[in-house]
Protein backbone atom coordinates (compact mmCIF):
# COMPACT_ATOMS: atom_id res chain seq x y z
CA UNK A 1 128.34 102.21 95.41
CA UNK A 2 125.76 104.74 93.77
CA UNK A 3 125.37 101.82 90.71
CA UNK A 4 124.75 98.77 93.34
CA UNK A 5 121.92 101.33 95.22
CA UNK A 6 120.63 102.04 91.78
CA UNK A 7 120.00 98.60 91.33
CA UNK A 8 119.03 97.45 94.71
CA UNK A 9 116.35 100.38 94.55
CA UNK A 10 114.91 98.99 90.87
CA UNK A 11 114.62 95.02 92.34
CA UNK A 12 112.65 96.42 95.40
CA UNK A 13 110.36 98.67 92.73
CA UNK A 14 109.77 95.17 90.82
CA UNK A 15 108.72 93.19 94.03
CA UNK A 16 106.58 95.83 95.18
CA UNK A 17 104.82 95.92 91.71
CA UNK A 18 104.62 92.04 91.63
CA UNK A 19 103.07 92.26 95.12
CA UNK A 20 100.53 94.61 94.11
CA UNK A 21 99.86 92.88 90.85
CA UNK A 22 99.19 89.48 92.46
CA UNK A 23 96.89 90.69 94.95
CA UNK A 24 93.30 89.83 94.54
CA UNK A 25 91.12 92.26 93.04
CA UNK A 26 87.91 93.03 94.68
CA UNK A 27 84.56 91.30 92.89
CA UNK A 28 81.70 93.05 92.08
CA UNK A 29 78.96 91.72 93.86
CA UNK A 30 75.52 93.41 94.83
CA UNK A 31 76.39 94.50 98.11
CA UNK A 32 75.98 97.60 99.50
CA UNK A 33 78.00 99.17 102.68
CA UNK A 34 75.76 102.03 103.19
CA UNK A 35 73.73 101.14 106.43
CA UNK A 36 71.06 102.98 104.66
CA UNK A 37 68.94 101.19 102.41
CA UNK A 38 65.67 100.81 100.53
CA UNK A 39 64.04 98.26 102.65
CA UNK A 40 61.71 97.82 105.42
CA UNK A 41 61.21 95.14 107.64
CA UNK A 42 57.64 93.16 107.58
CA UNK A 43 55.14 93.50 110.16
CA UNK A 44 55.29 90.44 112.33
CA UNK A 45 51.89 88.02 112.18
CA UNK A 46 49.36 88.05 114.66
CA UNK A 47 49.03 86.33 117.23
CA UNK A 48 50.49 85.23 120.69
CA UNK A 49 54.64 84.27 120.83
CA UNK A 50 54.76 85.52 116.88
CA UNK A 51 57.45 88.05 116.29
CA UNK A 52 59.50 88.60 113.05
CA UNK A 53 62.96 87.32 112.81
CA UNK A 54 63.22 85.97 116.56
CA UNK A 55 66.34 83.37 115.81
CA UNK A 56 65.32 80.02 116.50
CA UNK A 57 67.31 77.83 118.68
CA UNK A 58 66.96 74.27 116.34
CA UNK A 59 67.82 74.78 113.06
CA UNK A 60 66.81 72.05 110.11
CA UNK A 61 69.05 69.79 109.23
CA UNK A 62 69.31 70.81 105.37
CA UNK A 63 72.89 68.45 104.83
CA UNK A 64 75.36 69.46 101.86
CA UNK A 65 72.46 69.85 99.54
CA UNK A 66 71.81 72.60 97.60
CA UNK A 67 68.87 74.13 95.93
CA UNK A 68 67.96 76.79 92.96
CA UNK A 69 66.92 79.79 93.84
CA UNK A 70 63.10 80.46 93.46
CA UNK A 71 62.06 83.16 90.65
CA UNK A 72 60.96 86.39 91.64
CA UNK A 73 63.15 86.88 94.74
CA UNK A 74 65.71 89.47 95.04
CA UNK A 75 68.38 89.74 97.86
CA UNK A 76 70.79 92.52 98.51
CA UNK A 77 73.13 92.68 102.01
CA UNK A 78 74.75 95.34 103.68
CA UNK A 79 77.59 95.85 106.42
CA UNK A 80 76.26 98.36 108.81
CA UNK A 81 78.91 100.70 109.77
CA UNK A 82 81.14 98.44 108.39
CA UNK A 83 82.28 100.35 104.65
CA UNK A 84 85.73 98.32 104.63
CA UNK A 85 84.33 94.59 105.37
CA UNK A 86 86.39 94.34 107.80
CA UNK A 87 85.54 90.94 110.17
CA UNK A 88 88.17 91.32 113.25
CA UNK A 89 89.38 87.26 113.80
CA UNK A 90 87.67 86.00 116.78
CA UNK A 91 85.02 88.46 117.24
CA UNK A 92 81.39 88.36 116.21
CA UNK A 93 80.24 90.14 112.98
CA UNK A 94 76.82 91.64 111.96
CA UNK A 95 75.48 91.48 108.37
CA UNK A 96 72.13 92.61 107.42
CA UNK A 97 70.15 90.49 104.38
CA UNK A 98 67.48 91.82 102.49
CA UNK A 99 64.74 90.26 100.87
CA UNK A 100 61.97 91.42 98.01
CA UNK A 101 59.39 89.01 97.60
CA UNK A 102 58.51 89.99 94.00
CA UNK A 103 56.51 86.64 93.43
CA UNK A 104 52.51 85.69 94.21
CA UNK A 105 53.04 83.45 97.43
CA UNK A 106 54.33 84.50 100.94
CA UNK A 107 57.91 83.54 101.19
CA UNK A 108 58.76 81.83 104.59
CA UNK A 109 63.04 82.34 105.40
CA UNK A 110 64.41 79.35 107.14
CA UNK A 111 67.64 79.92 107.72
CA UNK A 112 70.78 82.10 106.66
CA UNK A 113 74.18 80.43 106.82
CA UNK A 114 77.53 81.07 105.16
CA UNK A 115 81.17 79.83 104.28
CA UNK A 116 84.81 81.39 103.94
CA UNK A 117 86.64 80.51 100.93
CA UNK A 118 90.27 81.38 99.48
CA UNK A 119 89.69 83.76 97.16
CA UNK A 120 91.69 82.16 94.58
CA UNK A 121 89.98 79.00 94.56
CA UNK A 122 86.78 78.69 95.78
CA UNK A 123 86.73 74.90 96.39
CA UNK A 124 89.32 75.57 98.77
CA UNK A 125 87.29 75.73 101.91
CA UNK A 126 88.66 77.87 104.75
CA UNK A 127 85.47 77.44 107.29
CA UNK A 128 81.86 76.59 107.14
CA UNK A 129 80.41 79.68 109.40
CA UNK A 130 77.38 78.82 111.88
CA UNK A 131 73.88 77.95 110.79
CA UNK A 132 71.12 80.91 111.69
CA UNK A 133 67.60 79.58 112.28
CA UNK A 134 64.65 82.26 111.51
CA UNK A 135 60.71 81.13 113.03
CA UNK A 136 57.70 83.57 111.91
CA UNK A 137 60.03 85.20 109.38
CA UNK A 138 57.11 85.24 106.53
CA UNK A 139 57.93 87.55 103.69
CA UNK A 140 54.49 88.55 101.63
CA UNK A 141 54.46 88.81 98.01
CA UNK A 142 55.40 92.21 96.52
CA UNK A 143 56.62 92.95 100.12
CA UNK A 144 60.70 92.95 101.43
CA UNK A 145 62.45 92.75 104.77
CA UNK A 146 65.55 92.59 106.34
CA UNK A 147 67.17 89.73 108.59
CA UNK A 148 70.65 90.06 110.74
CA UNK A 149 73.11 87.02 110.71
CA UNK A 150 76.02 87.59 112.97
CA UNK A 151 78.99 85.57 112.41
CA UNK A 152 82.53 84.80 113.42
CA UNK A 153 84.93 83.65 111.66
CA UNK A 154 88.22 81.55 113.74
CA UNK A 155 90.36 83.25 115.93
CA UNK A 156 93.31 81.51 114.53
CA UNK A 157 92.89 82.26 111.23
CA UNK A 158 95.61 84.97 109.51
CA UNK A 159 94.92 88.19 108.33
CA UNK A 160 94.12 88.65 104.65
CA UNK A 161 91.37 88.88 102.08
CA UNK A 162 89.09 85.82 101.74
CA UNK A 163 86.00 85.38 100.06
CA UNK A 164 82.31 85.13 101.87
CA UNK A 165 79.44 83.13 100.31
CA UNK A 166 76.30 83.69 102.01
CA UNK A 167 73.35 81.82 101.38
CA UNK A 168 69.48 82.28 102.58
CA UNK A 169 67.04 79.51 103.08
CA UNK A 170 63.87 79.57 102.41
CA UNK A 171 60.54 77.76 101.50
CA UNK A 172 57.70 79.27 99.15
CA UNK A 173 54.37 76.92 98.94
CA UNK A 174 56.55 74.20 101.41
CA UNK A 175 58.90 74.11 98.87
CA UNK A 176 62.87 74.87 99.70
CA UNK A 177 64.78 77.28 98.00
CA UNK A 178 67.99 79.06 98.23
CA UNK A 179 69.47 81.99 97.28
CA UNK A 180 73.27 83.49 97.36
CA UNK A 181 73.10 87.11 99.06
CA UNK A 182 76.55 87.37 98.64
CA UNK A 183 79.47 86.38 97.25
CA UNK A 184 82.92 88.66 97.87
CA UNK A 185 85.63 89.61 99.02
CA UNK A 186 86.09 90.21 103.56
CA UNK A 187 89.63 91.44 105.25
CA UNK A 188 89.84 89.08 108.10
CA UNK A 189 91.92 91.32 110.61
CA UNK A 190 93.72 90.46 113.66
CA UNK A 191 91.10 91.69 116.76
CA UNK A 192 92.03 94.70 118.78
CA UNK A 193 94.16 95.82 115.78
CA UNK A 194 93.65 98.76 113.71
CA UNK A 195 96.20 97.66 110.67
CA UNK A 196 96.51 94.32 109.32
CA UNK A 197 99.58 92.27 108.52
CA UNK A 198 99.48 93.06 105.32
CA UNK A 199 99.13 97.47 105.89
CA UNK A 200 101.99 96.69 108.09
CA UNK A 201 104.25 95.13 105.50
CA UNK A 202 103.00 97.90 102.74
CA UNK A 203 103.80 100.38 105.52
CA UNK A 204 107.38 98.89 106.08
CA UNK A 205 107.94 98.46 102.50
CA UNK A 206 107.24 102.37 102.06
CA UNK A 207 109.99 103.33 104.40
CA UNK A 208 112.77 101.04 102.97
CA UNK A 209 112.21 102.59 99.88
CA UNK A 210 112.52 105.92 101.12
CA UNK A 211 115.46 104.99 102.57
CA UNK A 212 116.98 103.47 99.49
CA UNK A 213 116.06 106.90 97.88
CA UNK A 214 118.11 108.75 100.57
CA UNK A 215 121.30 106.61 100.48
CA UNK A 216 120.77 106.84 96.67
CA UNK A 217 120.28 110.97 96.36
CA UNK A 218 123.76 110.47 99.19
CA UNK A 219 125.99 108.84 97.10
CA UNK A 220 124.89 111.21 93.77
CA UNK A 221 126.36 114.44 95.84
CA UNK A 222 129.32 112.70 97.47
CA UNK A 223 130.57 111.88 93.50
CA UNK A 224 129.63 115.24 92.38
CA UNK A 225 131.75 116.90 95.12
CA UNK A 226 134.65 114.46 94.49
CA UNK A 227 134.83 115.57 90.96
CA UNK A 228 134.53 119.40 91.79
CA UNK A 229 137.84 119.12 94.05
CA UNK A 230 139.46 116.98 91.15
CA UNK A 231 140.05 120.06 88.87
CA UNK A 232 143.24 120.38 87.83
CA UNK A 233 146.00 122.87 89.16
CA UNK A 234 147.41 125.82 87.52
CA UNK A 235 151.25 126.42 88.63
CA UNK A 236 152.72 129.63 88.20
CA UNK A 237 156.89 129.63 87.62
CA UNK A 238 159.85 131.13 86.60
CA UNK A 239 162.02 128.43 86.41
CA UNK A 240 160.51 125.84 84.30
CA UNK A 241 159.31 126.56 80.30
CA UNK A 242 157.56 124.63 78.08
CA UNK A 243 159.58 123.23 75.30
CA UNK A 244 156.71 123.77 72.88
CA UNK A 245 157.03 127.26 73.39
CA UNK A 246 160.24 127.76 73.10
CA UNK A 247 159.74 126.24 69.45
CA UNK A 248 156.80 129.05 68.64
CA UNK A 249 158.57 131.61 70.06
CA UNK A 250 162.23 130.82 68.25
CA UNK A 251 163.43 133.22 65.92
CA UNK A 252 161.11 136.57 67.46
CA UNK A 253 162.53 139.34 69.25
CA UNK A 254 161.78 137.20 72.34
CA UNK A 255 164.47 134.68 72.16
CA UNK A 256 167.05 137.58 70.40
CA UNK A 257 166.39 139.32 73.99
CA UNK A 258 167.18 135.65 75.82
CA UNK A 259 169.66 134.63 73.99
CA UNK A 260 171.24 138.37 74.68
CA UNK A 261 170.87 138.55 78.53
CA UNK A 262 172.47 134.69 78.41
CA UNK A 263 175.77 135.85 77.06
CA UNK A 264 176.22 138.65 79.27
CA UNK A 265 176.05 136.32 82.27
């Protein structure tokens, strides 16, 4: 029993190290969590109706198409209050996108827009996330602002890690350009819920092996009590003799006496 729970406790080591082994790995992106973070917002243009990152309500039609990223621009995002990326199923999400406008011409954002992929394969699409229209959001040069996108990924889809590609629009001298704020890892978590599928299974997984360990540790004392009442048994008698001492003792004043007391019975 102890050598079948010996072995039953090494396969579920194995699995647990093969789960933990084919899990993805977080990417490095530039990304920060900390809701605190070196930039400003830009002062909104004058005028009547003109306010800084109001979101439109008709977005341009950019299609599939993609374009490269204009020089001089540098983007950095950040999850406000939000350390774990977590992005409950079903529920809306807030993301903050920064922008430095390190070039000569005022930078004009468009849009911000993103997509879930597997995070294996990143031409497996899992869903295109909404489009987020921006009107009077000018950017000067050697200025840098901030933007909110909120998102929301489906309600329907399961609880895991997937990867987030986010992607600002925006023209510089009428021309359109694009660049990728982010690109990394989210835990998509079932709403309401504090632990995902996958804590639950680790959580699970933890207990069996402690019980394992238990009925393991069990079955060790049970066989080393079994052998401790095996010891053998010392009988003490008059009426039996061992015949290999009767052949050491023959001939000594021990056997004269036996031999003696024999013939007077």
């Amino acid at each position: 029993m102890a050598i079948s729970l010996s072995s039953a406790l090494i396969r579920v080591f194995l699995l647990c190290l093969l789960l933990l082994l084919a899990s993805p790995l977080p990417r490095a992106v530039r990304c920060q969590s900390d809701p605190e973070v070196d930039v400003v917002e830009a002062a909104a243009e004058e005028g009547d109706d003109s306010e800084l990152g109001i979101i439109s309500d008709d977005v341009t039609d950019f299609g599939n198409g993609s374009f490269r990223p204009a020089p001089g621009i540098d983007t950095i995002c950040v999850f406000p209050k939000n350390g774990g990326k977590l992005v409950p199923a079903g529920e809306e999400t807030e993301l903050l996108v920064g922008l430095k406008n390190n070039g000569e011409s005022d930078l004009e954002v468009i849009a911000i827009k993103a997509s879930v992929h597997l995070p294996f394969d990143h031409r497996l699409l899992v869903q295109n996330l909404s489009m987020q229209g921006f009107r009077n959001a000018s950017v000067p040069a050697s200025a840098q602002a901030t933007f909110p996108y909120i998102f929301g990924v489906s309600k329907y889809l399961q609880a895991g890690n997937f990867d987030l590609v986010g992607t600002v629009i925006y023209e510089i001298d009428q021309q359109p350009y694009q660049s990728t704020f982010y690109n990394g890892t989210i835990e998509v978590v079932e709403a309401g819920g504090f632990l995902s599928m996958e804590s639950v299974f680790l959580v699970t997984l933890g207990l069996a092996l402690l019980v394992l360990l238990g009925l393991w540790i069990n079955g060790r004392i049970q066989q080393l009590s079994k052998k401790t009442k095996r010891a053998p048994k010392v009988e003490v008698g008059t009426g039996t003799t061992d015949a290999s001492l009767d052949e050491w003792l023959q001939g000594t004043a021990y056997t004269q006496s036996a031999s003696i007391k024999k013939k007077k019975k």
